[in-house]
N, C-alpha and C. Protein backbone atom coordinates (compact mmCIF):
# COMPACT_ATOMS: atom_id res chain seq x y z
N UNK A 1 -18.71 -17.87 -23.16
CA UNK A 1 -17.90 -17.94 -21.95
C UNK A 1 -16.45 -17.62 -22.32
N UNK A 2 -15.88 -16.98 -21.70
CA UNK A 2 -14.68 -16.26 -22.13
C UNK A 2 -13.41 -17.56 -21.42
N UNK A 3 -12.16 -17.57 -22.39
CA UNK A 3 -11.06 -18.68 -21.96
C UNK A 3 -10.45 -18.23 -20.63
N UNK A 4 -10.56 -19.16 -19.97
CA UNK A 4 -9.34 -18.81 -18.87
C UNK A 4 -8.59 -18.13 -18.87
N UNK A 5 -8.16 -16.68 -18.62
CA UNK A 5 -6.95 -15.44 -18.49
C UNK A 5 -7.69 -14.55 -19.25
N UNK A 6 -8.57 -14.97 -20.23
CA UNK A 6 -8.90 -13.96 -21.18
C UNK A 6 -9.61 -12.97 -20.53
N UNK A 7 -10.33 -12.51 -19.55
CA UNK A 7 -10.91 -11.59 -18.69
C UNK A 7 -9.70 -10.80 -18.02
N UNK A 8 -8.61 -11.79 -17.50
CA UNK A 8 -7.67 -10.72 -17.43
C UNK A 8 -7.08 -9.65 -18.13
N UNK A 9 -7.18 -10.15 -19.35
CA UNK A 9 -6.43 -9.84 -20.05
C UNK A 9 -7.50 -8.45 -20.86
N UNK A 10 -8.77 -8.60 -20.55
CA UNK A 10 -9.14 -7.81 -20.93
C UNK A 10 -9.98 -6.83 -19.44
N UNK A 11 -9.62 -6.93 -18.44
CA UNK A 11 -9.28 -5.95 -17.33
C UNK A 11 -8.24 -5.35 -17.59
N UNK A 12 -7.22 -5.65 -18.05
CA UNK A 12 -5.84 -4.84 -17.62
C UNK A 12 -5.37 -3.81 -19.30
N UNK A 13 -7.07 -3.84 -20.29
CA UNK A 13 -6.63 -3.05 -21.14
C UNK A 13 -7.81 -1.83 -20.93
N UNK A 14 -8.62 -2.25 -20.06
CA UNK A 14 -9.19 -1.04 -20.04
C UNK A 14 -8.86 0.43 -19.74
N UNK A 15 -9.28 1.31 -20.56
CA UNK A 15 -8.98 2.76 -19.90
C UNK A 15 -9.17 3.14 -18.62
N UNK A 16 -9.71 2.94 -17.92
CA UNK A 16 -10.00 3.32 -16.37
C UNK A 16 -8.98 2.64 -15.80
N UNK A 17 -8.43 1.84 -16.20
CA UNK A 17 -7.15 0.73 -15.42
C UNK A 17 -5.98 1.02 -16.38
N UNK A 18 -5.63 1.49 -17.18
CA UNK A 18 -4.25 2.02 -18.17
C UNK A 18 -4.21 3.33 -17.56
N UNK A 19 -4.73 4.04 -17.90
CA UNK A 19 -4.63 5.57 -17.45
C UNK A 19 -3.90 5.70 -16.45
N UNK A 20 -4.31 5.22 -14.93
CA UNK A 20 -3.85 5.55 -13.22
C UNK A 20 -2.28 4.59 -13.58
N UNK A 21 -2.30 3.81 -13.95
CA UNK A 21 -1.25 2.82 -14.01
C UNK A 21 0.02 3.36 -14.77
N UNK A 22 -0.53 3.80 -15.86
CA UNK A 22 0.70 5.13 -16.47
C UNK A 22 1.13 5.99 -15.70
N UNK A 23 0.22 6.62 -14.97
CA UNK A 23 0.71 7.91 -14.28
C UNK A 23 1.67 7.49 -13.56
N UNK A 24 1.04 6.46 -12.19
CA UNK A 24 2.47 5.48 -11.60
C UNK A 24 3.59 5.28 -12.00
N UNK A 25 3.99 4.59 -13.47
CA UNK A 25 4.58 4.70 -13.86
C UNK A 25 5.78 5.50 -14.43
N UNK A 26 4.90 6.81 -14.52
CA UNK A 26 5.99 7.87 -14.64
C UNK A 26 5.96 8.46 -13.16
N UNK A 27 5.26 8.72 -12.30
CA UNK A 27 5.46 9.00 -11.05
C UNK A 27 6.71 8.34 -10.45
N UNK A 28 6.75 7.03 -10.50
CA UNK A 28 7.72 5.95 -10.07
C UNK A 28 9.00 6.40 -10.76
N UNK A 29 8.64 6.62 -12.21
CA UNK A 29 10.43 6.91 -12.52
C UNK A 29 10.64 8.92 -13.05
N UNK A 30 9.67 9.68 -12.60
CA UNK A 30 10.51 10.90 -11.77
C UNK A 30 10.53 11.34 -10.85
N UNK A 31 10.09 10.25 -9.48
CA UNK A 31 10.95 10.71 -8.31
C UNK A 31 11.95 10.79 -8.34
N UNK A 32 12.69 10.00 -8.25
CA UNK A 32 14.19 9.84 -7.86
C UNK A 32 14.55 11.65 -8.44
N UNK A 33 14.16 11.61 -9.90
CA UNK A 33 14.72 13.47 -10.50
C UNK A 33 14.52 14.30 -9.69
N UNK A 34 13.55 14.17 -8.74
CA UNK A 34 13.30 15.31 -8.04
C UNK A 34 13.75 15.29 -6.33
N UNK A 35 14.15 14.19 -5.87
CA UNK A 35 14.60 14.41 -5.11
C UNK A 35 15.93 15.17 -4.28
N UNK A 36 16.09 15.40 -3.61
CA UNK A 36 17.24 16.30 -3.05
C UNK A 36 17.98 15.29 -3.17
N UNK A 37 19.30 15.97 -2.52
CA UNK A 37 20.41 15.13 -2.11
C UNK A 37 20.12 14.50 -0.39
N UNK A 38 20.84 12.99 -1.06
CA UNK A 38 20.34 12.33 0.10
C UNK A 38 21.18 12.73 1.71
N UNK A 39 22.08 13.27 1.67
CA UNK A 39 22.45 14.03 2.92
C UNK A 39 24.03 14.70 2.88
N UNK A 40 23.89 15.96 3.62
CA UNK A 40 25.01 16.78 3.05
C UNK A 40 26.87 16.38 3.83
N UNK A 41 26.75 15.09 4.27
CA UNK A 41 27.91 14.76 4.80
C UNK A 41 27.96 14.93 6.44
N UNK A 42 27.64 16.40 6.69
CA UNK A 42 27.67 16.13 7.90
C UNK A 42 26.80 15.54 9.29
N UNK A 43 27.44 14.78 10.37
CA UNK A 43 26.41 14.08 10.66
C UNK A 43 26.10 15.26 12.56
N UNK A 44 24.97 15.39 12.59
CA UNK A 44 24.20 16.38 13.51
C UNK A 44 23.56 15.34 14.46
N UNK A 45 23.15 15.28 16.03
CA UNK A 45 23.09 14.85 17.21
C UNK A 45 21.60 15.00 16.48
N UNK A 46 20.66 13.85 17.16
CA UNK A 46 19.35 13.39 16.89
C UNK A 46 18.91 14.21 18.01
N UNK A 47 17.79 15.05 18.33
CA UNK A 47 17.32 15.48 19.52
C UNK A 47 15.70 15.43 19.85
N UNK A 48 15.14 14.60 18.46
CA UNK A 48 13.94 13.96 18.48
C UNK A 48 13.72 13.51 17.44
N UNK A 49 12.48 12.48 17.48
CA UNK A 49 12.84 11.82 16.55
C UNK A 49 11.57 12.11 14.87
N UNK A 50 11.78 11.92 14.24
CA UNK A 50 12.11 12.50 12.67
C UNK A 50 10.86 12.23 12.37
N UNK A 51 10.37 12.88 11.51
CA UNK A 51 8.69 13.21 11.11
C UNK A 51 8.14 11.51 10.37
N UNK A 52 9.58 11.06 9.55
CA UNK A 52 9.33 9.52 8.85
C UNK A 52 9.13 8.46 9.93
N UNK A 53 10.10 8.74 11.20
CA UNK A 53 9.69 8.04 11.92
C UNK A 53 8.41 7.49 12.96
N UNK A 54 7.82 8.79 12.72
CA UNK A 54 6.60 8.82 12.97
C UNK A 54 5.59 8.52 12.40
N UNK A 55 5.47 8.74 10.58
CA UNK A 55 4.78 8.72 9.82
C UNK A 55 5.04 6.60 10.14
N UNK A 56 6.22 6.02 10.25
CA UNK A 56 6.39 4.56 10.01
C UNK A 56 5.31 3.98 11.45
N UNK A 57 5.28 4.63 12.52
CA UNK A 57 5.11 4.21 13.82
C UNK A 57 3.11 4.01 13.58
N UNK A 58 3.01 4.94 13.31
CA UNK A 58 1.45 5.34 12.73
C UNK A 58 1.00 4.42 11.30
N UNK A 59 1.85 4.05 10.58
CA UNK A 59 1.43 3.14 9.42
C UNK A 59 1.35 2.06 10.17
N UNK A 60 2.10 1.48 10.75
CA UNK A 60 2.37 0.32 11.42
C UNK A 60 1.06 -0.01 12.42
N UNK A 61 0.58 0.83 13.67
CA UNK A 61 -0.22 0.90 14.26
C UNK A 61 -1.57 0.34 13.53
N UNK A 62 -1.63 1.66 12.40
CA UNK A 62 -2.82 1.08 11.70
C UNK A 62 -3.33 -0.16 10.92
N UNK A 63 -1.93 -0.82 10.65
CA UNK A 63 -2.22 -2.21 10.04
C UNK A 63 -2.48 -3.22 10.74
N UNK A 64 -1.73 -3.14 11.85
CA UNK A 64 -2.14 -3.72 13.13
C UNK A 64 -3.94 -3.74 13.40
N UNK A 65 -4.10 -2.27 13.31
CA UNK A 65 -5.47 -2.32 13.94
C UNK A 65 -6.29 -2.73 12.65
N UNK A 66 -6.31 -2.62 11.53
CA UNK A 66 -7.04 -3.10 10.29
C UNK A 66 -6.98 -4.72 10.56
N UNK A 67 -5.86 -5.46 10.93
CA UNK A 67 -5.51 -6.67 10.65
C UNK A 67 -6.11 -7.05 11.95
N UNK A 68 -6.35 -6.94 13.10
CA UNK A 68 -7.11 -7.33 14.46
C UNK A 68 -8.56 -7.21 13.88
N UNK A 69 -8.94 -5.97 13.69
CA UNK A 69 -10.34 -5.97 13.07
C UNK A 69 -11.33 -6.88 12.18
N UNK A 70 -10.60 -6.97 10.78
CA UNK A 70 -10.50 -8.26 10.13
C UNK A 70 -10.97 -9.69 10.77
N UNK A 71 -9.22 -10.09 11.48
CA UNK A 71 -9.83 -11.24 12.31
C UNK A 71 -10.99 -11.13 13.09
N UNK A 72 -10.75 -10.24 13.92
CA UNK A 72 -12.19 -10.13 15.00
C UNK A 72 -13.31 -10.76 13.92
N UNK A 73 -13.71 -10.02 13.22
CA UNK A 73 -14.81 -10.06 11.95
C UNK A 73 -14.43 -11.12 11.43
N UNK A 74 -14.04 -11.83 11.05
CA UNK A 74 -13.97 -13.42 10.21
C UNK A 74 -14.06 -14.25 11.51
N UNK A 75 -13.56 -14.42 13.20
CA UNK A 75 -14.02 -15.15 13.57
C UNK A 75 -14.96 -15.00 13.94
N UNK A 76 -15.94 -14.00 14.38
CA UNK A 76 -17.81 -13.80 14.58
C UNK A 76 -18.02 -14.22 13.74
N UNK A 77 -17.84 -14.17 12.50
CA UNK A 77 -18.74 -15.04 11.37
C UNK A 77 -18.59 -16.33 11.55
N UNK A 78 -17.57 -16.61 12.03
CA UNK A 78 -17.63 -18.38 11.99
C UNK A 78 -17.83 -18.93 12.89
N UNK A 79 -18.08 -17.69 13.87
CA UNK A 79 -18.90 -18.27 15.63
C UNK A 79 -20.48 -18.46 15.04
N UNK A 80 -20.84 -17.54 14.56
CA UNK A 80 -22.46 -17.40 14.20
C UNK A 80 -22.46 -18.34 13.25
N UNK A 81 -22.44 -18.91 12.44
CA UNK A 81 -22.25 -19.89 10.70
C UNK A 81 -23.20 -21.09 11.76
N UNK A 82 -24.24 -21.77 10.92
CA UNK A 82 -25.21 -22.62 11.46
C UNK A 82 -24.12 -23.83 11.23
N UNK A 83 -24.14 -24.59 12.46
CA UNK A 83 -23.38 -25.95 12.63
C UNK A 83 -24.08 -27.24 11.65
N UNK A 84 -22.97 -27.90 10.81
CA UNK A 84 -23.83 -29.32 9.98
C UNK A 84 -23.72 -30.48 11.28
């Protein structure tokens, strides 16, 4: 029987779990290199609204609907669950 943490500890050295986790890692620190400049000073009249803002409106929606779903589904199970 393996000590308490020790399974962690030997999840988090496996190759299938080091590998993706590196990449992140350097993913995470060369964005910033590649990004543009964050804006060229001048400021321009909004005349709709911005592709991120959309992309945020639509993330949002969907967690919403994941997180209703969920519940829905955990309370049917505990409507149906045989009474002691």
């Amino acid at each position: 029987m393996p000590k308490q943490g020790q399974h962690d500890q030997e999840f988090l050295t496996h190759r299938w779990y080091a590998a993706p986790m590196r990449l992140l890692l350097l993913l995470l620190v060369a964005t910033p290199a590649l990004a543009d400049a964050p804006h060229s000073g001048i400021a321009h009249p909004r005349t709709a609204p911005e592709l991120s803002d959309i992309a945020l409106f639509v993330m949002a929606a969907a967690g919403i609907w994941i997180v209703r779903r969920a519940m829905r589904a955990r309370f049917a199970k505990r409507r149906a669950a045989p009474k002691d």
